[in-house]
N, C-alpha and C. Protein backbone atom coordinates (compact mmCIF):
# COMPACT_ATOMS: atom_id res chain seq x y z
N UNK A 1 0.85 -1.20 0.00
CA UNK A 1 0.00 0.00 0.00
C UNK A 1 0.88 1.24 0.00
N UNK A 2 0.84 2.19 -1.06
CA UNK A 2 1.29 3.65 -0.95
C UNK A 2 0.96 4.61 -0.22
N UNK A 3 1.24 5.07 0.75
CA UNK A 3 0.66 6.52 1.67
C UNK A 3 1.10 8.04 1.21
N UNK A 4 0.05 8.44 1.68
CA UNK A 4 0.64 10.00 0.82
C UNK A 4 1.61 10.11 1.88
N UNK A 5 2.43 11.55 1.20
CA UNK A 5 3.74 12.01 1.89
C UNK A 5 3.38 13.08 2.78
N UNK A 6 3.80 13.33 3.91
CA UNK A 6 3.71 14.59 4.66
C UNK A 6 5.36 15.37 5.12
N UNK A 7 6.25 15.68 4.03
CA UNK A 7 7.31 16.34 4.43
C UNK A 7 7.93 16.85 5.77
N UNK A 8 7.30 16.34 7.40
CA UNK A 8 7.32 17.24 8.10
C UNK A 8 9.34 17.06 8.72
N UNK A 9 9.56 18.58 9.22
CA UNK A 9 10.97 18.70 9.41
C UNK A 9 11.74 17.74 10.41
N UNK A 10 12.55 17.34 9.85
CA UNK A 10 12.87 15.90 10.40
C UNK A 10 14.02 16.33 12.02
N UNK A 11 13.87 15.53 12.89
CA UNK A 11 14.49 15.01 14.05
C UNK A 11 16.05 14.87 13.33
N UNK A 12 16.43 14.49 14.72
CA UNK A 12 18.04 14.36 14.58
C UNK A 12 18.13 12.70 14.08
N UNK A 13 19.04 12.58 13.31
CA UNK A 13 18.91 11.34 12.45
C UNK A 13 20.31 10.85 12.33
N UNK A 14 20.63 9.92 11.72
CA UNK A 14 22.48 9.36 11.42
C UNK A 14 21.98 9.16 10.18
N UNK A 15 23.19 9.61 9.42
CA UNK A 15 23.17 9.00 7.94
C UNK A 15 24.15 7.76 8.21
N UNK A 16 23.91 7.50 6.91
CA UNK A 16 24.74 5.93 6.67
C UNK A 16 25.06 6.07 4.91
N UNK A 17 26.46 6.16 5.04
CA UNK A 17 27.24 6.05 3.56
C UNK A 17 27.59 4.42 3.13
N UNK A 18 27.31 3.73 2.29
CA UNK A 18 27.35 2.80 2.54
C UNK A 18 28.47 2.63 0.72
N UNK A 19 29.48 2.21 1.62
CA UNK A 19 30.86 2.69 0.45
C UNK A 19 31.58 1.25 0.40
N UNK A 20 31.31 0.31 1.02
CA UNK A 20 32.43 -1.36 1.07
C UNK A 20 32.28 -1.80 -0.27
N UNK A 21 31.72 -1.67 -1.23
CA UNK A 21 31.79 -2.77 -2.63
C UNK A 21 32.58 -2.66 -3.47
N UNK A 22 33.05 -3.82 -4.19
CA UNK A 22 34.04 -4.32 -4.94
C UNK A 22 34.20 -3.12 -6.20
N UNK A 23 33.31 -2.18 -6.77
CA UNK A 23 33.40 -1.90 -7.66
C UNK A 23 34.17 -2.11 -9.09
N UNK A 24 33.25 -3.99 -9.28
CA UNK A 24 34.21 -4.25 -10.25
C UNK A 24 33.74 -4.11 -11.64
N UNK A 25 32.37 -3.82 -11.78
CA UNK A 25 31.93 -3.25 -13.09
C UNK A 25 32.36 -1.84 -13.50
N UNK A 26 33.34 -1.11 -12.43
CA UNK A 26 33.52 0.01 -12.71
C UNK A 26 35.07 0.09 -13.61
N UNK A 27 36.18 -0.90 -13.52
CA UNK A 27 37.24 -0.74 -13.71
C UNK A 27 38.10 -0.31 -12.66
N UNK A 28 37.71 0.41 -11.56
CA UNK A 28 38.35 1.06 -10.86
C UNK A 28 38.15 1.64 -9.55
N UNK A 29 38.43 2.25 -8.78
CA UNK A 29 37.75 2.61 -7.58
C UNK A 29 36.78 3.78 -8.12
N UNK A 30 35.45 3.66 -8.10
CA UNK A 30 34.25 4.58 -8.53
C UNK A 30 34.12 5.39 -7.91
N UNK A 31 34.35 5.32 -6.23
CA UNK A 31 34.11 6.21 -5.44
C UNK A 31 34.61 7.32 -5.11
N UNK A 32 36.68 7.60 -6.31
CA UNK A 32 37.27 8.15 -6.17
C UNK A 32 37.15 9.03 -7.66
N UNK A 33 35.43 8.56 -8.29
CA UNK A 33 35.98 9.20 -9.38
C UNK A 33 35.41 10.84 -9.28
N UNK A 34 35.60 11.51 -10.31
CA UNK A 34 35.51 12.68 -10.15
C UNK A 34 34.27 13.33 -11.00
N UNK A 35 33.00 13.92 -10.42
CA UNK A 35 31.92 14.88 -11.07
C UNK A 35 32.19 16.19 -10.77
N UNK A 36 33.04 17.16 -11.39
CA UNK A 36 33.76 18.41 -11.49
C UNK A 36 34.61 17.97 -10.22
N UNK A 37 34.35 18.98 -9.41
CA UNK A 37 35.58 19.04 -8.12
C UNK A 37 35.26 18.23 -6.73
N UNK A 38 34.21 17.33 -6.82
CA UNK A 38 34.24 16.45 -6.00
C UNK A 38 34.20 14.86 -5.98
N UNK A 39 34.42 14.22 -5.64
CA UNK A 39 34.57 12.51 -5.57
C UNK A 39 32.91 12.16 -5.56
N UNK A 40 32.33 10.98 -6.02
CA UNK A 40 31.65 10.43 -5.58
C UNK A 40 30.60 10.60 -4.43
N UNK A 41 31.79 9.69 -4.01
CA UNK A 41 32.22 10.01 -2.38
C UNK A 41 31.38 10.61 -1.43
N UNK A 42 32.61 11.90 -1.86
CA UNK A 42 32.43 13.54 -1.39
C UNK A 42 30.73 13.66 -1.52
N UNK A 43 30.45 13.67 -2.68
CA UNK A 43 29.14 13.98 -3.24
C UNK A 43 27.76 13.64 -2.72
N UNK A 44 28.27 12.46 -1.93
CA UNK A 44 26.81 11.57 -0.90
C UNK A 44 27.23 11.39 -0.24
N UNK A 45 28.32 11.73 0.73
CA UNK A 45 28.17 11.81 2.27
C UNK A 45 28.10 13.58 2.30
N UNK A 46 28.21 14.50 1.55
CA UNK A 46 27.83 15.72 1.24
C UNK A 46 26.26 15.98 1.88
N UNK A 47 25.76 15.38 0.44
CA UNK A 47 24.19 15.11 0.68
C UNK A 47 23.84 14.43 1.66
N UNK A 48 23.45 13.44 2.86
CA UNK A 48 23.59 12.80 3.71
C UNK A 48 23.42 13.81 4.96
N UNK A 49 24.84 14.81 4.63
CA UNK A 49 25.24 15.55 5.82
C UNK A 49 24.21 16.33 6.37
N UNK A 50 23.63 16.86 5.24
CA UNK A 50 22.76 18.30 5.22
C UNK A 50 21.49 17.72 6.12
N UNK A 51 21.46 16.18 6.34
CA UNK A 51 20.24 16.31 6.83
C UNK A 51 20.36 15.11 8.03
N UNK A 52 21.34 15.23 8.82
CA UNK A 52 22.42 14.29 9.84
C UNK A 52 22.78 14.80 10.78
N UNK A 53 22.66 14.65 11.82
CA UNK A 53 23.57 15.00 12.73
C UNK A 53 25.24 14.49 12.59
N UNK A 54 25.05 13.37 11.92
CA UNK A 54 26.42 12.57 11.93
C UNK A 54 26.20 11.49 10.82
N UNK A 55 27.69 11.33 10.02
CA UNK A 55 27.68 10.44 8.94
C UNK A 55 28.35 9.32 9.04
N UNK A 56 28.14 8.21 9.27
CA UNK A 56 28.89 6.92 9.75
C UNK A 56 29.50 6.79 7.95
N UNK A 57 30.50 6.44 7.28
CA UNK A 57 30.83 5.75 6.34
C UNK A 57 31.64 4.56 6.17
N UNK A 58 30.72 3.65 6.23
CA UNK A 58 31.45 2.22 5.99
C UNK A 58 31.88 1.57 4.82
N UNK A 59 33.49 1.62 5.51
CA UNK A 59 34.41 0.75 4.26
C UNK A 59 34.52 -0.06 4.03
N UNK A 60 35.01 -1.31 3.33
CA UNK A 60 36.08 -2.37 3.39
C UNK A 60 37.12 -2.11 4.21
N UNK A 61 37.28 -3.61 4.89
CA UNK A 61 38.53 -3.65 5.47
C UNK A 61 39.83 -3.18 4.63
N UNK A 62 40.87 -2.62 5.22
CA UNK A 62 41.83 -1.78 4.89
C UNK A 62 41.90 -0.54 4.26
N UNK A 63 40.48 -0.15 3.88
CA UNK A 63 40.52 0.89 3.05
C UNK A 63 40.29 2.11 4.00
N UNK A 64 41.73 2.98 3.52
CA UNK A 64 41.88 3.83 4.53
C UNK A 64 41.81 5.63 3.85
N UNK A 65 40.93 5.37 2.76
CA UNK A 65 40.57 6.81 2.68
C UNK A 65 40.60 7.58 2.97
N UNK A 66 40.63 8.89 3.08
CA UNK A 66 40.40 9.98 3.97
C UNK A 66 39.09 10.29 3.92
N UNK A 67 37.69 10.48 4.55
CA UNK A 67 37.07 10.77 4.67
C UNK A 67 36.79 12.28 4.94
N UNK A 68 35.91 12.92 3.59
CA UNK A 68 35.07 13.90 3.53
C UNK A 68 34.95 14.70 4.84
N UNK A 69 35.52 15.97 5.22
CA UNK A 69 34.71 16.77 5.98
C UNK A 69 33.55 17.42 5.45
N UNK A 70 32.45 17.62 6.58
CA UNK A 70 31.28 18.12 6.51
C UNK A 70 31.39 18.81 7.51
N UNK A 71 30.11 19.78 7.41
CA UNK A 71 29.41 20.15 8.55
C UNK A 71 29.23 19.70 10.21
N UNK A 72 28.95 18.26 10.11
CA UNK A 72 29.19 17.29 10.80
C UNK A 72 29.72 16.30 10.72
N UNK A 73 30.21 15.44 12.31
CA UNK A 73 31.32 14.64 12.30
C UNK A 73 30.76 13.59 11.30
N UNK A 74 32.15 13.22 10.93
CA UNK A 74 32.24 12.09 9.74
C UNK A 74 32.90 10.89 10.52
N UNK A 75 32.48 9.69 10.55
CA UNK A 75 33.34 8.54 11.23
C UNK A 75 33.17 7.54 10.37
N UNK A 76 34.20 6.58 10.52
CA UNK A 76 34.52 5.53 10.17
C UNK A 76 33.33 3.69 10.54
N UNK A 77 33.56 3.31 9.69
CA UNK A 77 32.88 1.48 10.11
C UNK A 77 33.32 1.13 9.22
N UNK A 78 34.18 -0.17 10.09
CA UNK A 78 34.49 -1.07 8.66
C UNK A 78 33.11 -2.17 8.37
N UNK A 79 33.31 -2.51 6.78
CA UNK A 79 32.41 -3.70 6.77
C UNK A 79 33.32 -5.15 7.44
N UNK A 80 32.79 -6.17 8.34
CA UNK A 80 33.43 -6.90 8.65
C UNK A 80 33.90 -8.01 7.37
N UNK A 81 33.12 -7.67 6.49
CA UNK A 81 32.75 -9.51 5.55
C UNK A 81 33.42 -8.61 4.11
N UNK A 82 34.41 -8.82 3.58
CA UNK A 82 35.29 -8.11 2.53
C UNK A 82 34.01 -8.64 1.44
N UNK A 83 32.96 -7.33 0.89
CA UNK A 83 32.83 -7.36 -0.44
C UNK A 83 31.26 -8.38 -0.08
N UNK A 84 30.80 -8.09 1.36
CA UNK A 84 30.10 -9.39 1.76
C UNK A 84 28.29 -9.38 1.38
N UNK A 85 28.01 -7.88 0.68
CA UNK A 85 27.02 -7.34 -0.10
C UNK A 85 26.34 -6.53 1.25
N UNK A 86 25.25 -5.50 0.46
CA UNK A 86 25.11 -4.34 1.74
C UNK A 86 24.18 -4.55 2.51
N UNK A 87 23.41 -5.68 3.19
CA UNK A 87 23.14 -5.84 4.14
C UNK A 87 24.30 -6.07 5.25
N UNK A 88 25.55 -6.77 4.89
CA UNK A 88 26.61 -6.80 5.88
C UNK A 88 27.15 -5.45 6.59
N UNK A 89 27.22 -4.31 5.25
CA UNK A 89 27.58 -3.23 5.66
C UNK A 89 27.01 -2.56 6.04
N UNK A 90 25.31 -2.18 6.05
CA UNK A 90 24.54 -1.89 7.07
C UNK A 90 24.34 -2.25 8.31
N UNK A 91 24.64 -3.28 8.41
CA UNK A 91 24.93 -3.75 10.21
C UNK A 91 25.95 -3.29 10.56
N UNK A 92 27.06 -2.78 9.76
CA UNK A 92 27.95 -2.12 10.73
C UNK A 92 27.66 -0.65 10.97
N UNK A 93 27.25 0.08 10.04
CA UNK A 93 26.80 1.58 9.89
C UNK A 93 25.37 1.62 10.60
N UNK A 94 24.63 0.19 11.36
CA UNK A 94 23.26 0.87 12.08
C UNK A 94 24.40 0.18 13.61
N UNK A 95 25.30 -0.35 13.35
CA UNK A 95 25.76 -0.35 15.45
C UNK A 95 26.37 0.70 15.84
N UNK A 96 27.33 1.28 14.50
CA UNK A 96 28.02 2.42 14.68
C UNK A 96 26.65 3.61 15.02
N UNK A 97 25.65 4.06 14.77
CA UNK A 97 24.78 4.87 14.81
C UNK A 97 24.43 5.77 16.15
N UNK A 98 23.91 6.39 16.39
CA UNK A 98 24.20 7.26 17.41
C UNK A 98 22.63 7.45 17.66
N UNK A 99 22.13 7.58 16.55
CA UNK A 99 20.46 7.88 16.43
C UNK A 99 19.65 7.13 16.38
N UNK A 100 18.48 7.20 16.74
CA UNK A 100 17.15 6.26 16.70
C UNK A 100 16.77 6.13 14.91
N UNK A 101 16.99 6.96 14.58
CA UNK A 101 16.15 6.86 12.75
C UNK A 101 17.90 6.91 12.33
N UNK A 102 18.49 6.50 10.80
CA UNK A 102 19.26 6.56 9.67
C UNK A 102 18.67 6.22 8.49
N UNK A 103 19.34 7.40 8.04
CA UNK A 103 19.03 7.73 6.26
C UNK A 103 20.68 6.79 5.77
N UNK A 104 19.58 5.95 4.63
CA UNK A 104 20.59 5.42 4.51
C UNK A 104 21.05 5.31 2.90
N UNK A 105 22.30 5.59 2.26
CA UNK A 105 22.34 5.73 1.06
C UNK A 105 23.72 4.85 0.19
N UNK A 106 24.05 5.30 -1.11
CA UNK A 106 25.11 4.44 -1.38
C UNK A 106 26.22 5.46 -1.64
N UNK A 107 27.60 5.12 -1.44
CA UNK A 107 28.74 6.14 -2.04
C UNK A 107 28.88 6.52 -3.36
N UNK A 108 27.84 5.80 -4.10
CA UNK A 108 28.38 5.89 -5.50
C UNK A 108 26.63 6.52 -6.13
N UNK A 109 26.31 7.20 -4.98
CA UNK A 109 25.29 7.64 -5.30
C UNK A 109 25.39 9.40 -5.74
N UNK A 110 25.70 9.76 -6.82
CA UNK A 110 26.33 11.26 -6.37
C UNK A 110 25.26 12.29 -6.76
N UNK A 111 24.09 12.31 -6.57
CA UNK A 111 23.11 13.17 -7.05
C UNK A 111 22.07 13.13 -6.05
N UNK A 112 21.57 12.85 -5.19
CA UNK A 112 20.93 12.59 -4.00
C UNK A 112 20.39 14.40 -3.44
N UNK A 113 18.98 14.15 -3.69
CA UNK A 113 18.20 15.74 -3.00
C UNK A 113 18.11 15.49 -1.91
N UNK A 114 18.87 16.20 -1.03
CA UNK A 114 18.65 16.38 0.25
C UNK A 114 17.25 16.80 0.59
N UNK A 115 16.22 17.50 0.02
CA UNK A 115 14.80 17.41 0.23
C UNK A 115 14.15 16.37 0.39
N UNK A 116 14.69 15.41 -0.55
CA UNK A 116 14.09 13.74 -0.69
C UNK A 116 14.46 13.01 0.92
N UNK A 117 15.38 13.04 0.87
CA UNK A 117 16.24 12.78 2.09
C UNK A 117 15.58 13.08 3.58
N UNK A 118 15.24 14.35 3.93
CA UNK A 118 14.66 14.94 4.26
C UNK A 118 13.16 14.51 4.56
N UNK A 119 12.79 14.40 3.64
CA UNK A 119 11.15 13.87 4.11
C UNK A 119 10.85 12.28 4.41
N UNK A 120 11.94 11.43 3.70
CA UNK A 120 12.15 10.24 4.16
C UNK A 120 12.47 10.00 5.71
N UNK A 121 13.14 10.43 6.20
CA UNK A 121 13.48 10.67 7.47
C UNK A 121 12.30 11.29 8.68
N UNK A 122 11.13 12.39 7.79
CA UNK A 122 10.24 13.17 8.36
C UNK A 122 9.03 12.17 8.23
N UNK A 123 9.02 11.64 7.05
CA UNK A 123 8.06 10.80 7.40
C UNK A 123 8.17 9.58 8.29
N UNK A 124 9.07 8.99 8.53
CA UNK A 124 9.24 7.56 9.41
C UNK A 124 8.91 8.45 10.66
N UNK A 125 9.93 9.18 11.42
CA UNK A 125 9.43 10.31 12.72
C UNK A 125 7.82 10.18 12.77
N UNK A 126 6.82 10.65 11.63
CA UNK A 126 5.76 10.57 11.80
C UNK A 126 4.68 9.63 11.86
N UNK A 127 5.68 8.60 11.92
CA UNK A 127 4.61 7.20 12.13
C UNK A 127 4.74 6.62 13.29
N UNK A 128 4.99 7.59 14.16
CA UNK A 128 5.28 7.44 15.45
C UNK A 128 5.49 5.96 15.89
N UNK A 129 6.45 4.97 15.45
CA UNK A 129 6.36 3.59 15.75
C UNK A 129 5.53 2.89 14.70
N UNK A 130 4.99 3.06 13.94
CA UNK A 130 3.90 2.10 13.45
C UNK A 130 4.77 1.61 11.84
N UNK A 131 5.75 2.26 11.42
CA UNK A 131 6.23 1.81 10.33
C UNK A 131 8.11 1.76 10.78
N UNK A 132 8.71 1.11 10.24
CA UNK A 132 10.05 0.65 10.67
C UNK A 132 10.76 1.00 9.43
N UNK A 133 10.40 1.45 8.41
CA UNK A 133 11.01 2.00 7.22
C UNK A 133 10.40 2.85 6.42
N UNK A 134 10.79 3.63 5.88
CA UNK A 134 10.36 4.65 4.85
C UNK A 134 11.28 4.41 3.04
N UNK A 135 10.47 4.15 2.23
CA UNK A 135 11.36 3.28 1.10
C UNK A 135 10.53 4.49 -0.08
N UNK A 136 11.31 5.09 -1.22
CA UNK A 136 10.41 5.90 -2.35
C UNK A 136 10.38 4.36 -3.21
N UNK A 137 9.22 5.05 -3.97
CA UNK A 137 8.68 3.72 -5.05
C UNK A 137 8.87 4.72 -6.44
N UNK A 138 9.50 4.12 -7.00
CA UNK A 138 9.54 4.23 -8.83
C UNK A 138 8.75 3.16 -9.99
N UNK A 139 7.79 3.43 -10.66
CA UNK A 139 7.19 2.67 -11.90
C UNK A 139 6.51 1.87 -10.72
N UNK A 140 6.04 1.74 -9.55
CA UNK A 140 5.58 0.79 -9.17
C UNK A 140 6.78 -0.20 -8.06
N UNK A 141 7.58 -0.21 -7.68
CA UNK A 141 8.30 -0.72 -7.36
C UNK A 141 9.27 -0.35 -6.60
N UNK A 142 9.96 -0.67 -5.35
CA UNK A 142 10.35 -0.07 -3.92
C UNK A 142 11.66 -0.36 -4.49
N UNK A 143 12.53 1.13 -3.96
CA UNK A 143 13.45 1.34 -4.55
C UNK A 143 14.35 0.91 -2.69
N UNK A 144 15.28 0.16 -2.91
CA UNK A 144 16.17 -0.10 -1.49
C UNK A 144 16.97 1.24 -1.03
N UNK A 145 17.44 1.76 -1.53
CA UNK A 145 17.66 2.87 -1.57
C UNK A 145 18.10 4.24 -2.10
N UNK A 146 17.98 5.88 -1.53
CA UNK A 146 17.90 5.96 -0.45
C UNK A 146 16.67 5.28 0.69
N UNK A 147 17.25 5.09 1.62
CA UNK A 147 15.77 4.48 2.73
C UNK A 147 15.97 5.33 3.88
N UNK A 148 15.20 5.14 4.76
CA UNK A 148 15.06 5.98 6.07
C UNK A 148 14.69 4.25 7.22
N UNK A 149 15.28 4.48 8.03
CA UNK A 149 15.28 2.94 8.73
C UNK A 149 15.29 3.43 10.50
N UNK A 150 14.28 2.78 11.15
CA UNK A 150 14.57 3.06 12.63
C UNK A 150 16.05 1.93 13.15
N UNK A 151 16.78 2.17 14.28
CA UNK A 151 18.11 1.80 14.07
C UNK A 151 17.76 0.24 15.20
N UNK A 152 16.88 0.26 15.96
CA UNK A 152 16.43 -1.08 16.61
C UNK A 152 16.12 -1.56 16.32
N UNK A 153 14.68 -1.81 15.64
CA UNK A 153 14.12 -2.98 14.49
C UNK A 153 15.14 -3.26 13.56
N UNK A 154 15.47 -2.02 12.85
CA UNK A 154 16.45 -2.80 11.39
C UNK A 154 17.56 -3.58 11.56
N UNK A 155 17.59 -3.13 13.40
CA UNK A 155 19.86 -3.97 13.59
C UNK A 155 19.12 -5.44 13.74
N UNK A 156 17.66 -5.76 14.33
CA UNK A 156 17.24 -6.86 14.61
C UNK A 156 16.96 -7.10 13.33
N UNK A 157 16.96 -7.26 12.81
CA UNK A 157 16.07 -7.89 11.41
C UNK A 157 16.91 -8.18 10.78
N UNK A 158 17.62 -7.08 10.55
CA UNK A 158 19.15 -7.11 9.60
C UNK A 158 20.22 -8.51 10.55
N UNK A 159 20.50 -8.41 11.59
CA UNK A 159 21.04 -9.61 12.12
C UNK A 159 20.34 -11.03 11.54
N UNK A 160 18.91 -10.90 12.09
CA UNK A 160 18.53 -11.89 11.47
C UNK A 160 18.43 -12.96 10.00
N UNK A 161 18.12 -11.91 9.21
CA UNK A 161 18.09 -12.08 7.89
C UNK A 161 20.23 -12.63 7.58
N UNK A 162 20.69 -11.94 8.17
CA UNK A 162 22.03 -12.34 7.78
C UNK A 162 22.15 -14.09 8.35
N UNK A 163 21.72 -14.29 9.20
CA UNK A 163 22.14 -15.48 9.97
C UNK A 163 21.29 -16.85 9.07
N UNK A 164 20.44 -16.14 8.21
CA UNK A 164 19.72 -17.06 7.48
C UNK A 164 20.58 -16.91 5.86
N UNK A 165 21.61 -16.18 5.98
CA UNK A 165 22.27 -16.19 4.69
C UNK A 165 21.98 -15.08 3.76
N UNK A 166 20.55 -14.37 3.77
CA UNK A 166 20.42 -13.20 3.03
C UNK A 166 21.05 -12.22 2.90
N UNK A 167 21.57 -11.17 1.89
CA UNK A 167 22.44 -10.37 2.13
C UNK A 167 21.74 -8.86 1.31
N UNK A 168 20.32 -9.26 0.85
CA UNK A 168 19.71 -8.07 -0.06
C UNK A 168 19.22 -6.88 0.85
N UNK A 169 19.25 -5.90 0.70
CA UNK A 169 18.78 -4.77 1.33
C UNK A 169 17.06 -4.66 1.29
N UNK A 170 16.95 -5.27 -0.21
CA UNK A 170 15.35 -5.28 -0.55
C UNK A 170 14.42 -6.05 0.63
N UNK A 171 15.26 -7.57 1.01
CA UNK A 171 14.41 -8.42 1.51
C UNK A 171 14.36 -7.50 3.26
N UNK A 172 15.46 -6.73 3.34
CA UNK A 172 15.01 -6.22 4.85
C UNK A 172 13.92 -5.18 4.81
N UNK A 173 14.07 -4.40 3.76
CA UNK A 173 12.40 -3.74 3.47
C UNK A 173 11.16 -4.38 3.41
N UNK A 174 11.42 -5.49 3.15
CA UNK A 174 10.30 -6.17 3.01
C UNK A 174 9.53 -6.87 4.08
N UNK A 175 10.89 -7.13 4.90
CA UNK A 175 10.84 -7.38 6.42
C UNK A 175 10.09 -6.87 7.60
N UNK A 176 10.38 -5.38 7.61
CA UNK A 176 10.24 -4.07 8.28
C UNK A 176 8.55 -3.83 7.63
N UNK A 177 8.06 -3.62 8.62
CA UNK A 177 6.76 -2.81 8.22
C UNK A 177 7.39 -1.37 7.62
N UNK A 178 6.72 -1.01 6.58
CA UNK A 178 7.33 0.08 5.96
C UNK A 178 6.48 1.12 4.90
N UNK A 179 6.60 2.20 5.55
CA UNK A 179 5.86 3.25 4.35
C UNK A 179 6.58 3.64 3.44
N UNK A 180 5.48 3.49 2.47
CA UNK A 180 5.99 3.84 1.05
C UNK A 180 5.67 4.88 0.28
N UNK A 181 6.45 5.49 0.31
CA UNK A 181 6.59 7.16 -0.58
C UNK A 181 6.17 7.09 -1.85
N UNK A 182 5.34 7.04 -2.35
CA UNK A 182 4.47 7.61 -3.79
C UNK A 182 4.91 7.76 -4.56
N UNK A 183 5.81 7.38 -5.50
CA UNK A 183 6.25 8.33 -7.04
C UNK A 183 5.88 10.00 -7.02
N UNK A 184 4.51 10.18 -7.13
CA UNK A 184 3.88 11.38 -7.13
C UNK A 184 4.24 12.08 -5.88
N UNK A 185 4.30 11.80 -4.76
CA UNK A 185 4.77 12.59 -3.42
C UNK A 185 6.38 13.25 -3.98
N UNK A 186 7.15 11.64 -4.45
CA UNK A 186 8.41 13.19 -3.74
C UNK A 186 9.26 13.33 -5.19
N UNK A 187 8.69 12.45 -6.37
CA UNK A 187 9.13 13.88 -7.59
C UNK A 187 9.08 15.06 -7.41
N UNK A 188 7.81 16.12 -6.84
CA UNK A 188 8.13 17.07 -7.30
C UNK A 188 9.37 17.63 -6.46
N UNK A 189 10.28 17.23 -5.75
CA UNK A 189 11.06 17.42 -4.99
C UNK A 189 12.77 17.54 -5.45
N UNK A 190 12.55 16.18 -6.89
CA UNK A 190 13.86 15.85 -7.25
C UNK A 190 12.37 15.05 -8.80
N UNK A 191 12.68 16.55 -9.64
CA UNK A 191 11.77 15.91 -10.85
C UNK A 191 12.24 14.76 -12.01
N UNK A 192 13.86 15.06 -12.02
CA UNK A 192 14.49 13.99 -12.92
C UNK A 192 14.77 12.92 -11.95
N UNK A 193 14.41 12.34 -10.72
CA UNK A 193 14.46 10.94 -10.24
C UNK A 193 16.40 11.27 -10.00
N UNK A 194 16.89 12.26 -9.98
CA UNK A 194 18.62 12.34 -9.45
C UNK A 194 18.72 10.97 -8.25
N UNK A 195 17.96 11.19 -7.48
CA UNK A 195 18.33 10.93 -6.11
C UNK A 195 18.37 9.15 -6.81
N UNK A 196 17.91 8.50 -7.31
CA UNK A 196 17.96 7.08 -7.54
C UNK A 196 19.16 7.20 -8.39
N UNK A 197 20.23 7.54 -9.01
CA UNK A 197 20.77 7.14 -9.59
C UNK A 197 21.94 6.68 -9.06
N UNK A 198 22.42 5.31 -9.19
CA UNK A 198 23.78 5.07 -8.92
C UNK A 198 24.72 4.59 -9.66
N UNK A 199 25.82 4.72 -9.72
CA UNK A 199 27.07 4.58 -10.45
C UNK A 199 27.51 3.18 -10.52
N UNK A 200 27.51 2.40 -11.70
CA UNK A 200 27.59 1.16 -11.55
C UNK A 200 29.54 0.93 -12.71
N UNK A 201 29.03 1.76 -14.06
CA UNK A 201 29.76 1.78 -15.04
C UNK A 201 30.01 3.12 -15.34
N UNK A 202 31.60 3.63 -15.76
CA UNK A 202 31.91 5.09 -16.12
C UNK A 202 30.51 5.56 -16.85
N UNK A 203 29.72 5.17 -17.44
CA UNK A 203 28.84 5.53 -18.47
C UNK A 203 27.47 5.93 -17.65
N UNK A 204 27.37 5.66 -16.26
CA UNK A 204 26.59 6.35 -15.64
C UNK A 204 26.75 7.50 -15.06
N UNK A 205 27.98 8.02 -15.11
CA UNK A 205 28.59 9.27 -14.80
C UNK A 205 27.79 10.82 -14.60
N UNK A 206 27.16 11.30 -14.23
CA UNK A 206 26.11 12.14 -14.71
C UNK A 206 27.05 13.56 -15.62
C-alpha cells in the first residue's frame, strides 16, 4: 500500500554512507571518481550531511581513505565480511549509529536531493512507531535505496536475515513494516528521479 507524503521537518537522524563494494563493473575505484571538483564520495556523504547530525561511512577492510569533511562529524565502520554485499555493511553503519532513525544511502550515489532525504526521514518520525522504514517507489516498485530505517528494528532484522544467509537490502524492506513514498509525493522534490541514480559503469557518470 502507498501513503501520501507529509514532508514534516525531520528530528536528529544518522546518515549511513554505505561505500564497502568491490566496484568491479567500474574498472576502478568509482568512489574516487571525479563529477567536477568532488569525488563520488564527497558527493553523498555531502548530501547525507545536510540532513544528519552525523555520517557513519562504511568501508572495506583496509581501506583507509580519507574521509570527507562536513558540517558534521564524519566517522569511520568497517564492513566486517570483505565485499560481503550491503546488508553486511549496514549492520555495521546501524551499530556504529548514534540515532534512533538513519538515512541510509550508497557512495556511488552522487546526485541525491537532500529534500528527498529529508522527508524520508520526516516521514518515518511521523509514524510514530507504526512503520520501521520509509522506502520511495519508482514505476511501481520499492526502490532499497535511499531508505530511512529506525536503528532497533532494522539492527534486529538485519542480524537476522544475515544469519539465514540473506544479504539483499530489498528483503530487509520487506521485512520491516514500511511506508511507502508515492512516485507522485516526492518527484516534485527531485523531478528527474537524481536521487535514484547510482554509479555502476563510467557511463553512468552524470
Amino acid at each position: 500500500m502507498t501513503e501520501r507524503a507529509r514532508p514534516e521537518a525531520p528530528a536528529a537522524a544518522s546518515g549511513i554512507v554505505l561505500a564497502g563494494g568491490r566496484s568491479s563493473r567500474f574498472g576502478g575505484d568509482k568512489l574516487a571518481a571525479r563529477i567536477g571538483d568532488s569525488t563520488l564520495l564527497e558527493r553523498a556523504v555531502a548530501a547525507v550531511a545536510l540532513v544528519s547530525t552525523e555520517v557513519i561511512v562504511v568501508l572495506a577492510a583496509g581501506d583507509e581513505r580519507e574521509l570527507p569533511a562536513t558540517s558534521v562529524p564524519v566517522r569511520r565502520a568497517v564492513d566486517p565480511e570483505a565485499f560481503g554485499g550491503p546488508l553486511v555493511g549496514l549492520l555495521a553503519g546501524l551499530e556504529a549509529a548514534r540515532e534512533p532513525i538513519a538515512i541510509v544511502a550508497g557512495g556511488d550515489m552522487p546526485t541525491l536531493a537532500p529534500e528527498v532525504l529529508r522527508m524520508l526521514i520526516g516521514l518515518l518520525l511521523a509514524s510514530e512507531g507504526t512503520r520501521d522504514a520509509a522506502v520511495l517507489v519508482q514505476r511501481g516498485e520499492m526502490r532499497p535505496l535511499p531508505c530511512a530505517v529506525r536503528n532497533g528494528a532494522a539492527t534486529q532484522a538485519t542480524r537476522h536475515l544475515l544469519g539465514e544467509g540473506e544479504r539483499s537490502l530489498l528483503a530487509l524492506i520487506r521485512t520491516l513494516p514500511a511506508l511507502l513514498v508515492a512516485e507522485g509525493d516526492w518527484r516534485p522534490l527531485d523531478p528527474t528521479a537524481a536521487t535514484l541514480l547510482d554509479v555502476d559503469v563510467p557511463g553512468d557518470l552524470p
